[in-house]
C-alpha atoms as a PDB file:
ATOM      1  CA  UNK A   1       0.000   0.000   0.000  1.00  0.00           C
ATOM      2  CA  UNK A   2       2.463   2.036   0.833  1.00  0.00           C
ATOM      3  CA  UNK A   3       4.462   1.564  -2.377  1.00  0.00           C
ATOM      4  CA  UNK A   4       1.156   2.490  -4.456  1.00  0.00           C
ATOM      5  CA  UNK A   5       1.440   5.225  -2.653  1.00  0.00           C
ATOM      6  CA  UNK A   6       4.918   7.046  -3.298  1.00  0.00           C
ATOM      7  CA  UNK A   7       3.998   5.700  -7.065  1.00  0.00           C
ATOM      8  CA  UNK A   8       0.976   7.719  -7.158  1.00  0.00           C
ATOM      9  CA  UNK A   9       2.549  10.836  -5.269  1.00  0.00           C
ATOM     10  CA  UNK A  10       5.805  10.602  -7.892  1.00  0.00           C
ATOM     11  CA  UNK A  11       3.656  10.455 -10.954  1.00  0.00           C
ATOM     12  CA  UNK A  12       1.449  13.461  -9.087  1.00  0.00           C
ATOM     13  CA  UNK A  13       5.022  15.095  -8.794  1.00  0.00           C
ATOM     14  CA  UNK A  14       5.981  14.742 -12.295  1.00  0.00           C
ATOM     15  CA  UNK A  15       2.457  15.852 -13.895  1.00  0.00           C
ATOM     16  CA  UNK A  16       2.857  19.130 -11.894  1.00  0.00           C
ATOM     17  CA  UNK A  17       6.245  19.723 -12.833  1.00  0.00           C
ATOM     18  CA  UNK A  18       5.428  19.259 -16.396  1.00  0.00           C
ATOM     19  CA  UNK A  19       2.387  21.390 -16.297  1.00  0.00           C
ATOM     20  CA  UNK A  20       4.138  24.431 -14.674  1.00  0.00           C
ATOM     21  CA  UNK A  21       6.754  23.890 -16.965  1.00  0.00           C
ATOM     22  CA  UNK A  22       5.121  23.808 -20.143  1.00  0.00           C
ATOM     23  CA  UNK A  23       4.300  27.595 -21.003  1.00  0.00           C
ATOM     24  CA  UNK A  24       7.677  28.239 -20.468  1.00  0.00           C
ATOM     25  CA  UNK A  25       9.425  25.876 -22.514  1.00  0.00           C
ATOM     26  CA  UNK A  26       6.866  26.651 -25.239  1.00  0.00           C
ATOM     27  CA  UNK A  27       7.341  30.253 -25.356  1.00  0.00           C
ATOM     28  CA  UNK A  28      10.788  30.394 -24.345  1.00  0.00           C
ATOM     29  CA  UNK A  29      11.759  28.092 -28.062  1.00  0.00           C
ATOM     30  CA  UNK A  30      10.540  31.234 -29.651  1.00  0.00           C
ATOM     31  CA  UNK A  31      13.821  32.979 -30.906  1.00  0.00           C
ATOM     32  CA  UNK A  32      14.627  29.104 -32.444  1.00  0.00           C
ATOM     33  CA  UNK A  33      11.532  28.279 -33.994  1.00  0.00           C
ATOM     34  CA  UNK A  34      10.480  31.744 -35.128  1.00  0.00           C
ATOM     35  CA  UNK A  35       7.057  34.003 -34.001  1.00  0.00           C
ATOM     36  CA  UNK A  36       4.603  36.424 -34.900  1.00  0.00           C
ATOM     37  CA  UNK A  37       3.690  38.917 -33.095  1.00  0.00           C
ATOM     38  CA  UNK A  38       1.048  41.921 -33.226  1.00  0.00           C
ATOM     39  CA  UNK A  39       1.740  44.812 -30.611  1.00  0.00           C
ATOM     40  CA  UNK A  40      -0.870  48.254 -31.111  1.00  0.00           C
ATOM     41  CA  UNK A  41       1.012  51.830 -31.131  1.00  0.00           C
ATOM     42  CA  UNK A  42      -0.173  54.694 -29.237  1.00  0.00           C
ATOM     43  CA  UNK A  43       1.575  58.704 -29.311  1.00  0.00           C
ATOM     44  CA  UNK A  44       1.017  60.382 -26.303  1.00  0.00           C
ATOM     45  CA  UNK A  45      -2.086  57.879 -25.029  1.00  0.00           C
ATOM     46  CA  UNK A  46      -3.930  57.650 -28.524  1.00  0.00           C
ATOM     47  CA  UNK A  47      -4.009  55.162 -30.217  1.00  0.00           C
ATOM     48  CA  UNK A  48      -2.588  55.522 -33.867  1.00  0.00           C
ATOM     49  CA  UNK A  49      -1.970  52.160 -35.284  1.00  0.00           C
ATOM     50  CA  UNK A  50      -0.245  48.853 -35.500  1.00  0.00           C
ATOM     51  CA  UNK A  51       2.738  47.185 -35.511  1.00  0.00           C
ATOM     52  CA  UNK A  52       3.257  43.239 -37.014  1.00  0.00           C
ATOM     53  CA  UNK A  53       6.755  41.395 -36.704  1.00  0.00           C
ATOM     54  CA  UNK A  54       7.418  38.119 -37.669  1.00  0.00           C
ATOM     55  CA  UNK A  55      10.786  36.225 -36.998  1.00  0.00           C
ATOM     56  CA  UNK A  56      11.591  33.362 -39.443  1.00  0.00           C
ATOM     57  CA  UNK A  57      14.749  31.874 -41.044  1.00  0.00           C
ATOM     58  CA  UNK A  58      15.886  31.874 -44.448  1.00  0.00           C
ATOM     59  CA  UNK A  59      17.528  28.886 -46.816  1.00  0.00           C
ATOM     60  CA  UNK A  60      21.057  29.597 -45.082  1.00  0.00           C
ATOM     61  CA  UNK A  61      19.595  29.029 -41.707  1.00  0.00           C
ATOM     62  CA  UNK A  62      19.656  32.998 -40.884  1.00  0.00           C
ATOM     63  CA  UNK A  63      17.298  34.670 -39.109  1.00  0.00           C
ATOM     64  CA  UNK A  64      14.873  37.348 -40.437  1.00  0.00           C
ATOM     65  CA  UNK A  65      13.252  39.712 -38.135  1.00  0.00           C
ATOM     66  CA  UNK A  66      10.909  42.012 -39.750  1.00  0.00           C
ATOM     67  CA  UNK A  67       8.679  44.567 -38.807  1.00  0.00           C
ATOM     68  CA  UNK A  68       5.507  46.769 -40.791  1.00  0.00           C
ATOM     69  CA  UNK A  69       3.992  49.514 -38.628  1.00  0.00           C
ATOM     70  CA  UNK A  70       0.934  51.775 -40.089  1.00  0.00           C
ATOM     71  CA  UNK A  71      -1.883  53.562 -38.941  1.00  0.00           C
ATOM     72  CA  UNK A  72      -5.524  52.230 -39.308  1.00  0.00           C
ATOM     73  CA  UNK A  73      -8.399  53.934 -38.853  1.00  0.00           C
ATOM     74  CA  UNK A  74      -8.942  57.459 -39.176  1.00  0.00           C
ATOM     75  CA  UNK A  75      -5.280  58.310 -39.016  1.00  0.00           C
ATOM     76  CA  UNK A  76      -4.785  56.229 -42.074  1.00  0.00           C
ATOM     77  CA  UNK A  77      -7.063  58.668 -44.085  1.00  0.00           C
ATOM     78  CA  UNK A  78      -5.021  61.222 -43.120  1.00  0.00           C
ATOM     79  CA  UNK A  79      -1.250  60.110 -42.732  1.00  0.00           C
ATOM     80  CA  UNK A  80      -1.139  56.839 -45.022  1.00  0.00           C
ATOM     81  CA  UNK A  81       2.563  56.158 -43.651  1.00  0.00           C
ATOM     82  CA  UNK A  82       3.859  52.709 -43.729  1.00  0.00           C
ATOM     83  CA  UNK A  83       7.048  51.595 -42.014  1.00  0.00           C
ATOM     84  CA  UNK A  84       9.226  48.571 -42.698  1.00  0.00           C
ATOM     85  CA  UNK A  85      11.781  47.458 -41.493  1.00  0.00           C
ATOM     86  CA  UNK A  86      14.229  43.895 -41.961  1.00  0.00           C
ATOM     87  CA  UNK A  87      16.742  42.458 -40.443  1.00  0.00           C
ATOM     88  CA  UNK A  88      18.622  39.582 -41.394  1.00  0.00           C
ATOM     89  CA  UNK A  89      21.045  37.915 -38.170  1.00  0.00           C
ATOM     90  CA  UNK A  90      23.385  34.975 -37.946  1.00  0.00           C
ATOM     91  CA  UNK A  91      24.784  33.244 -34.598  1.00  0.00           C
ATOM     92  CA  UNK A  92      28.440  33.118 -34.040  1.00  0.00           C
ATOM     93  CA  UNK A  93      30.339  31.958 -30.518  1.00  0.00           C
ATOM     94  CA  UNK A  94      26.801  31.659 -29.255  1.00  0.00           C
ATOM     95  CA  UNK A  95      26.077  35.343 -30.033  1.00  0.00           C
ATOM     96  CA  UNK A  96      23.781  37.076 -32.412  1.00  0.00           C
ATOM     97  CA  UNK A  97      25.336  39.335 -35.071  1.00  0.00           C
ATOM     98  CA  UNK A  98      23.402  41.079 -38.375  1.00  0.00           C
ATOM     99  CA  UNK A  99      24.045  40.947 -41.476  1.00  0.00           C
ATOM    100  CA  UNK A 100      21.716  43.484 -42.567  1.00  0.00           C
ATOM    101  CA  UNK A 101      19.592  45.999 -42.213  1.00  0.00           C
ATOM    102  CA  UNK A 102      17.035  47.744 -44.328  1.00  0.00           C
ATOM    103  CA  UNK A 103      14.518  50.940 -42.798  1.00  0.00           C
ATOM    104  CA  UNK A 104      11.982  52.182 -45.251  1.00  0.00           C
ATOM    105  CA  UNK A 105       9.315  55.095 -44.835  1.00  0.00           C
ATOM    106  CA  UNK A 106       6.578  55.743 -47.704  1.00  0.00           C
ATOM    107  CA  UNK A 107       3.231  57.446 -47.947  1.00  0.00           C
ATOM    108  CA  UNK A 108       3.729  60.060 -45.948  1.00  0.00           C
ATOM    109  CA  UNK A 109       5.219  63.542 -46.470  1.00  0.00           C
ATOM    110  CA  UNK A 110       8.717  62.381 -47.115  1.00  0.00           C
ATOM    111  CA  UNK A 111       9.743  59.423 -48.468  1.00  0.00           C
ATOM    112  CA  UNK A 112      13.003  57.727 -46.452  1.00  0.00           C
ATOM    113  CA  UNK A 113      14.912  54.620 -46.582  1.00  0.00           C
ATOM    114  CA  UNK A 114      18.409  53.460 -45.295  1.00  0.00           C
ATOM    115  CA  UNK A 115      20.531  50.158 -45.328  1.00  0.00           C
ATOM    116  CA  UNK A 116      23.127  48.889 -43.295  1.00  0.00           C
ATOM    117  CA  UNK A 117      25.467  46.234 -44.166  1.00  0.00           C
ATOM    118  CA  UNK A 118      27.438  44.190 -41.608  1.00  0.00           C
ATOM    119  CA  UNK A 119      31.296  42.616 -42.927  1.00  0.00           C
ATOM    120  CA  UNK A 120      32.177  41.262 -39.937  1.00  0.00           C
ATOM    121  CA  UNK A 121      35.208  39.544 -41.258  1.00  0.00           C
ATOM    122  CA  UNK A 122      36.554  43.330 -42.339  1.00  0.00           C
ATOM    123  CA  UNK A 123      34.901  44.828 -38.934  1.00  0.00           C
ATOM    124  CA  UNK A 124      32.989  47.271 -41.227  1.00  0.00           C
ATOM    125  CA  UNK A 125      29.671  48.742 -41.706  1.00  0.00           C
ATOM    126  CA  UNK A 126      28.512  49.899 -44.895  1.00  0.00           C
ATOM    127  CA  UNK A 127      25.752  52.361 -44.271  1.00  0.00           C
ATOM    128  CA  UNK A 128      23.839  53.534 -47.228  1.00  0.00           C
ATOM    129  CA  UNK A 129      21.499  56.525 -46.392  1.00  0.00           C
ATOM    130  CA  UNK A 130      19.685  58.565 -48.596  1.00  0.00           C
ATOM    131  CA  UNK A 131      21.354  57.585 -50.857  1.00  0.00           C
ATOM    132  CA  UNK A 132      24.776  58.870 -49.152  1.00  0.00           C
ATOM    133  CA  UNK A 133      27.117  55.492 -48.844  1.00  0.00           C
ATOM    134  CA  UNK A 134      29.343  55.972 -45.529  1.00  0.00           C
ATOM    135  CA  UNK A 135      31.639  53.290 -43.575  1.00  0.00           C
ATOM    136  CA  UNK A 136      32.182  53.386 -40.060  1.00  0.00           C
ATOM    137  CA  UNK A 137      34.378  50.482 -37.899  1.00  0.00           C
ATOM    138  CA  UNK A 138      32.591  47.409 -36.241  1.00  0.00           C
ATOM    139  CA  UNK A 139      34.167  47.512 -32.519  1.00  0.00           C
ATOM    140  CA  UNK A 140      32.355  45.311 -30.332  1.00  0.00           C
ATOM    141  CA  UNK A 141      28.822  44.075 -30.595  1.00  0.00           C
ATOM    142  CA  UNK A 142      26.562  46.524 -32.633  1.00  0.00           C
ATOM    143  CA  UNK A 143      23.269  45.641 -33.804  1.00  0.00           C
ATOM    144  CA  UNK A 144      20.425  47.418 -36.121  1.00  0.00           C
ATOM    145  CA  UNK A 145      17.350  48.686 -34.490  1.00  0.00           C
ATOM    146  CA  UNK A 146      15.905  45.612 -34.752  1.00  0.00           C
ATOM    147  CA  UNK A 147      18.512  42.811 -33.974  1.00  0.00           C
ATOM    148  CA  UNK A 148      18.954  44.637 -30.527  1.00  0.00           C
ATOM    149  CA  UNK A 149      15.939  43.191 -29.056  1.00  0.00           C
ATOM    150  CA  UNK A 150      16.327  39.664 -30.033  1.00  0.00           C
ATOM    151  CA  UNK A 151      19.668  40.064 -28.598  1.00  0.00           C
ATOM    152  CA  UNK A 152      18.146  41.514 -25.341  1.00  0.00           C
ATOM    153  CA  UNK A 153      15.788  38.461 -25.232  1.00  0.00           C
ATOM    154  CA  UNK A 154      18.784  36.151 -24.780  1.00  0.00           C
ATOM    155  CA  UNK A 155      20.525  38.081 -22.347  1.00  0.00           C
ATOM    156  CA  UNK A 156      17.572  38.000 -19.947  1.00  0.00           C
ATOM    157  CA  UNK A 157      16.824  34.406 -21.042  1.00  0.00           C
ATOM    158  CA  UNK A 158      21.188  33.958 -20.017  1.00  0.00           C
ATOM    159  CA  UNK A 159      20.427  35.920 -16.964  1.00  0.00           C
ATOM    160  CA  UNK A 160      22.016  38.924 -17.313  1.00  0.00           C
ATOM    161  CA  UNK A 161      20.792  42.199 -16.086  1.00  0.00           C
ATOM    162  CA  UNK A 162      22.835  44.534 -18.362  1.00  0.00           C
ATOM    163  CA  UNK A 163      23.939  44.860 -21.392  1.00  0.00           C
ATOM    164  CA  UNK A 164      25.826  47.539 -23.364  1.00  0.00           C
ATOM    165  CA  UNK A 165      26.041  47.594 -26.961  1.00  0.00           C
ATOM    166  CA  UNK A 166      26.535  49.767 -30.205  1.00  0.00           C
ATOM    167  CA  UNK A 167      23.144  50.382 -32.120  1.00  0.00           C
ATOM    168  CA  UNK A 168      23.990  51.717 -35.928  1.00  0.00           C
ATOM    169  CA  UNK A 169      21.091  53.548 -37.030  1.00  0.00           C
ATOM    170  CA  UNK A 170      20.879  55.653 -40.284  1.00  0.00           C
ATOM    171  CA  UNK A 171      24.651  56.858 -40.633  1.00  0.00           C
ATOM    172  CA  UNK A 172      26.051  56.589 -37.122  1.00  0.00           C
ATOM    173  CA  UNK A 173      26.728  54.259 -33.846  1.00  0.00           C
ATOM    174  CA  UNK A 174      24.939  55.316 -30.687  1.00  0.00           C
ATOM    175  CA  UNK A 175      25.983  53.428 -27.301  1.00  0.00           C
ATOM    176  CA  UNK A 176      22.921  51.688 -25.575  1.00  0.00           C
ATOM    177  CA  UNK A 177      23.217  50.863 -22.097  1.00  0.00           C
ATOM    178  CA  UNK A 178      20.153  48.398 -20.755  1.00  0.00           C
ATOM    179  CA  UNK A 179      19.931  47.345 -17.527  1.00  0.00           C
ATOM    180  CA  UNK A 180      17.287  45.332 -15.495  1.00  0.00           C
ATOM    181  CA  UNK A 181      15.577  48.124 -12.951  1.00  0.00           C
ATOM    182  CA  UNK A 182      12.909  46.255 -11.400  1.00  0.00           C
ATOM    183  CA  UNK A 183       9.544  44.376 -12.182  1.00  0.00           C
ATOM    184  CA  UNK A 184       5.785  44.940 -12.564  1.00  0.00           C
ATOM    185  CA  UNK A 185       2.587  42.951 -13.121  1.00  0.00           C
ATOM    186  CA  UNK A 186       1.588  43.983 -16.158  1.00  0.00           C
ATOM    187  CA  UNK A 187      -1.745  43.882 -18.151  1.00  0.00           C
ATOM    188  CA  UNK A 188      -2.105  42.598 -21.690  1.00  0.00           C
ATOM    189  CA  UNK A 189      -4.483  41.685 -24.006  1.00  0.00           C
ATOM    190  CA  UNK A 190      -2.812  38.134 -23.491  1.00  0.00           C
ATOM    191  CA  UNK A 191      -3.610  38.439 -19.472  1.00  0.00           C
ATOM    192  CA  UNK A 192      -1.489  39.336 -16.384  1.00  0.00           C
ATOM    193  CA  UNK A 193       2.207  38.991 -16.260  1.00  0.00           C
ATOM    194  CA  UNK A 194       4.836  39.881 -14.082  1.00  0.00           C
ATOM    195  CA  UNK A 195       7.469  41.268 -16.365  1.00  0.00           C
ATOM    196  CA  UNK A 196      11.163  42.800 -16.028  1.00  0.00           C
ATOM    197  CA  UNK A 197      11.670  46.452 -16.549  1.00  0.00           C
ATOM    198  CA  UNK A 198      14.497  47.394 -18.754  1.00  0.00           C
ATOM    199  CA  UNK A 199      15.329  50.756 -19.148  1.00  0.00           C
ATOM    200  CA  UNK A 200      17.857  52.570 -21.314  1.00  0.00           C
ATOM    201  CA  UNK A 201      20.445  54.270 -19.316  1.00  0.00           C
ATOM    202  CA  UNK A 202      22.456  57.759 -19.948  1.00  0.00           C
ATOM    203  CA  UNK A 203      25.926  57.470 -21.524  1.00  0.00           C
ATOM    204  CA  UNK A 204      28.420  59.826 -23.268  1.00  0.00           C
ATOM    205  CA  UNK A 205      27.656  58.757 -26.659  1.00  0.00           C
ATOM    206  CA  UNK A 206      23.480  57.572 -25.898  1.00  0.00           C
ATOM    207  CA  UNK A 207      21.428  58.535 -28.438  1.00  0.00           C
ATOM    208  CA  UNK A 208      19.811  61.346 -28.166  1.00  0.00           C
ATOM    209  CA  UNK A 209      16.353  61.074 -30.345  1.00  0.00           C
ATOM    210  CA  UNK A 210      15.053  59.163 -27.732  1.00  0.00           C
ATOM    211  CA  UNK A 211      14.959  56.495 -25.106  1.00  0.00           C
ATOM    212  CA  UNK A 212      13.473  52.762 -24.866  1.00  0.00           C
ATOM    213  CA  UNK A 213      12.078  51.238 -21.672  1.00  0.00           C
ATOM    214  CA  UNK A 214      10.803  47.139 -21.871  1.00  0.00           C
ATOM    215  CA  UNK A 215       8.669  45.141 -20.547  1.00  0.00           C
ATOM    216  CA  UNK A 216      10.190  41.458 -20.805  1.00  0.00           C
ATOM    217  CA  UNK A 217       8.476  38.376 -19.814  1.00  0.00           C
ATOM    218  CA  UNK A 218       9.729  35.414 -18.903  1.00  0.00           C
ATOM    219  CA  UNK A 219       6.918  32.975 -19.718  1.00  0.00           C
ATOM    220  CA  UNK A 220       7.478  34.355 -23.377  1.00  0.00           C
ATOM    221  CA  UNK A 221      10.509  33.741 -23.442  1.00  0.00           C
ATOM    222  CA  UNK A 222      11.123  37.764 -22.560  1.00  0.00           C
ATOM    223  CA  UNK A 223       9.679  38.888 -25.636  1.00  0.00           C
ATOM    224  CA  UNK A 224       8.667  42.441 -24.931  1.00  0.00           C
ATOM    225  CA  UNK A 225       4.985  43.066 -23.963  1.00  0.00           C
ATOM    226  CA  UNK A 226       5.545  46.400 -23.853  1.00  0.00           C
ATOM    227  CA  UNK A 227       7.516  49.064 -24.983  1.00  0.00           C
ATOM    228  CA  UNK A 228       8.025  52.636 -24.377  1.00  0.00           C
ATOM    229  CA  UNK A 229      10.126  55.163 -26.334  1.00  0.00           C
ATOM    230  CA  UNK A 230      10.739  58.777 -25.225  1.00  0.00           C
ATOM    231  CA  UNK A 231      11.619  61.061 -27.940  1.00  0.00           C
ATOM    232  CA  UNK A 232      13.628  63.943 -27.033  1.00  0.00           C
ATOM    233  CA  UNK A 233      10.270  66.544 -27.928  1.00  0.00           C
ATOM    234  CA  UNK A 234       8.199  64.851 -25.066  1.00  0.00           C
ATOM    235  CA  UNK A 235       6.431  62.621 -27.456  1.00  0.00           C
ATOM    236  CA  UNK A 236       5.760  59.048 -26.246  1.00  0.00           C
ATOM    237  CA  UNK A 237       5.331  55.936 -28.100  1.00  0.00           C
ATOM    238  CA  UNK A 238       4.004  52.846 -26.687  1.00  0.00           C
ATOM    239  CA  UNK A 239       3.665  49.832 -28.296  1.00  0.00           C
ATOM    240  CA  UNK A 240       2.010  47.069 -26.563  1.00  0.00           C
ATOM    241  CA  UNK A 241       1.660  43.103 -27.226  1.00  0.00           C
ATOM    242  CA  UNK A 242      -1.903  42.405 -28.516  1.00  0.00           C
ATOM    243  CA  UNK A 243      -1.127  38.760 -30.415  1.00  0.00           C
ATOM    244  CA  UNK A 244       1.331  36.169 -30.141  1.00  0.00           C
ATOM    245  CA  UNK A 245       1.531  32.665 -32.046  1.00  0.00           C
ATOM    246  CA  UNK A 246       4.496  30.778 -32.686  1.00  0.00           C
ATOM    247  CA  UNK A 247       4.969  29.637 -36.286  1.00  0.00           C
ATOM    248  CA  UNK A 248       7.387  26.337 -35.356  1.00  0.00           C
ATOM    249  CA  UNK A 249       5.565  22.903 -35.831  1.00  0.00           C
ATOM    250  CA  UNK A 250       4.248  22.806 -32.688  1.00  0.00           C
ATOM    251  CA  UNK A 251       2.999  26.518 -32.533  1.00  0.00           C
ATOM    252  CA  UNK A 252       1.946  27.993 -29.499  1.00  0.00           C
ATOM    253  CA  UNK A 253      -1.020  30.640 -30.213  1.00  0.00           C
ATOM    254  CA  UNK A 254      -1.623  32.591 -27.123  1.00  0.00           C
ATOM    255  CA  UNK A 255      -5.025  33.850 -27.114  1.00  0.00           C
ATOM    256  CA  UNK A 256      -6.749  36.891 -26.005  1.00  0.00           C
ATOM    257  CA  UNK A 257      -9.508  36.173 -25.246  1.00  0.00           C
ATOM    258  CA  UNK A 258      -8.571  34.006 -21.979  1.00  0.00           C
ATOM    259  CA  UNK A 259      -5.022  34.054 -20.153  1.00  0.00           C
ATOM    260  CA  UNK A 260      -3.940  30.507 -21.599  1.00  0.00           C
ATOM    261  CA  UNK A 261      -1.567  28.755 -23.550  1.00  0.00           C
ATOM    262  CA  UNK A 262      -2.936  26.182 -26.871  1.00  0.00           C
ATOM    263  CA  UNK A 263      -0.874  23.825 -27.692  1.00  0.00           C
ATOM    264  CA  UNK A 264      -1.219  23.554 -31.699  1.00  0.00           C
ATOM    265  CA  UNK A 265       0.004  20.151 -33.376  1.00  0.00           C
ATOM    266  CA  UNK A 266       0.204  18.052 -30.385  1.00  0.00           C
ATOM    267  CA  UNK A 267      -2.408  14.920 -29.588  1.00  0.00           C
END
């Protein structure tokens, strides 16, 4: 009897374990089996559009981060202004480094695009904007605008609670210092979270256009539910997680309607 019983209260052990364990595991695969995600933008607490990213990989293995914000509604009658961006990252030494980088702006007042490409063998960046080609030297790790967050995923996933980098954007490097400065329950159209604030600190050669704070959760594999940037006029953008569904075989779709995880492809 007494055998049947420390059976019974091991198997009871293990299906626990599992079952707290699950929406972690599935969320945190998310950077190796690729995502899409759906976050809504707001300026200064109204709401002005979206914001769809999708991470895949290509036929060399690389990944592809990519990004298309525009307005909807109203707004969209009366500022039609799309924004793409792509990224495009390999992993070397256990580290993620881009390859390249292309920003482009259309339908509003001003057209704009800008490309960066990343010779890491030469330590050189090729930056081509407006049509003005420029090279600058790769010294230490420097990402796009883009590849920085994926990298800031795995650092939190690693444990770390900094991390200082270069950021090339248009046709110079700005230093980024992020650092872990606390955490909050957060609501999201995907439920409640406790997530990790990261904000951008001050440095002698921060940029200056503006300033990021995340919202990383772990149960997501610290994919940012939230993010807030702080240009240097006052103006605040926030641009918060409304869908999430991973695009490996067996996909995890979280959705909002009810704070749980679906495990796609699985009997």
């Amino acid at each position: 009897m007494l055998k049947r019983l420390g059976v019974l209260l091991m198997i009871f052990r293990v299906v626990m374990y599992v079952t707290l364990l699950l929406p972690v595991v599935a969320a945190a695969g998310l950077l190796e089996e690729g995502f899409e995600a759906s976050y809504s933008v707001s300026r200064n607490a109204m709401d002005i559009g979206l914001s769809e990213r999708q991470l895949t990989r290509d036929g060399q293995g690389a990944l592809v981060y990519s990004s298309r914000t525009y307005a909807q509604g109203l707004l969209a009658l009366l500022a039609g202004d799309v924004i793409t961006e792509r990224s495009v990252i390999t992993e070397r030494n256990g580290q993620l480094q881009p390859l390249r980088y292309s920003y482009e702006r259309r339908g509003g007042r001003k057209d704009r695009r800008y490309q960066l490409q990343f010779d890491w063998r030469a330590r050189t960046l090729h930056s081509d904007f407006d049509g003005r080609s420029q090279r600058l030297a790769l010294d230490g790790p420097t990402h796009d605008l883009l590849s920085f967050q994926l990298r800031l995923m795995r650092a939190l996933q690693r444990g770390q609670s900094s991390l200082t980098l270069q950021i090339a954007r248009k046709a110079k490097l700005e230093s980024y210092q992020l650092r872990v400065t606390g955490t909050e329950s957060i609501d999201t159209a995907l439920g409640r979270f406790t997530a990790v604030r990261v904000e951008q600190q001050s440095g002698p050669r921060s940029g200056k256009d503006f300033r990021f704070t995340f919202w990383c959760v772990a149960e997501l594999g610290y994919l940012p539910v939230r993010i807030r940037r702080e240009e240097q006029g006052g103006e605040v953008y926030l641009s918060e997680l409304r869908k999430l569904q991973r695009t490996g075989t067996a996909a995890v779709a979280l959705r909002t309607t009810a704070d749980v995880y679906t495990v796609a492809g699985a009997d």
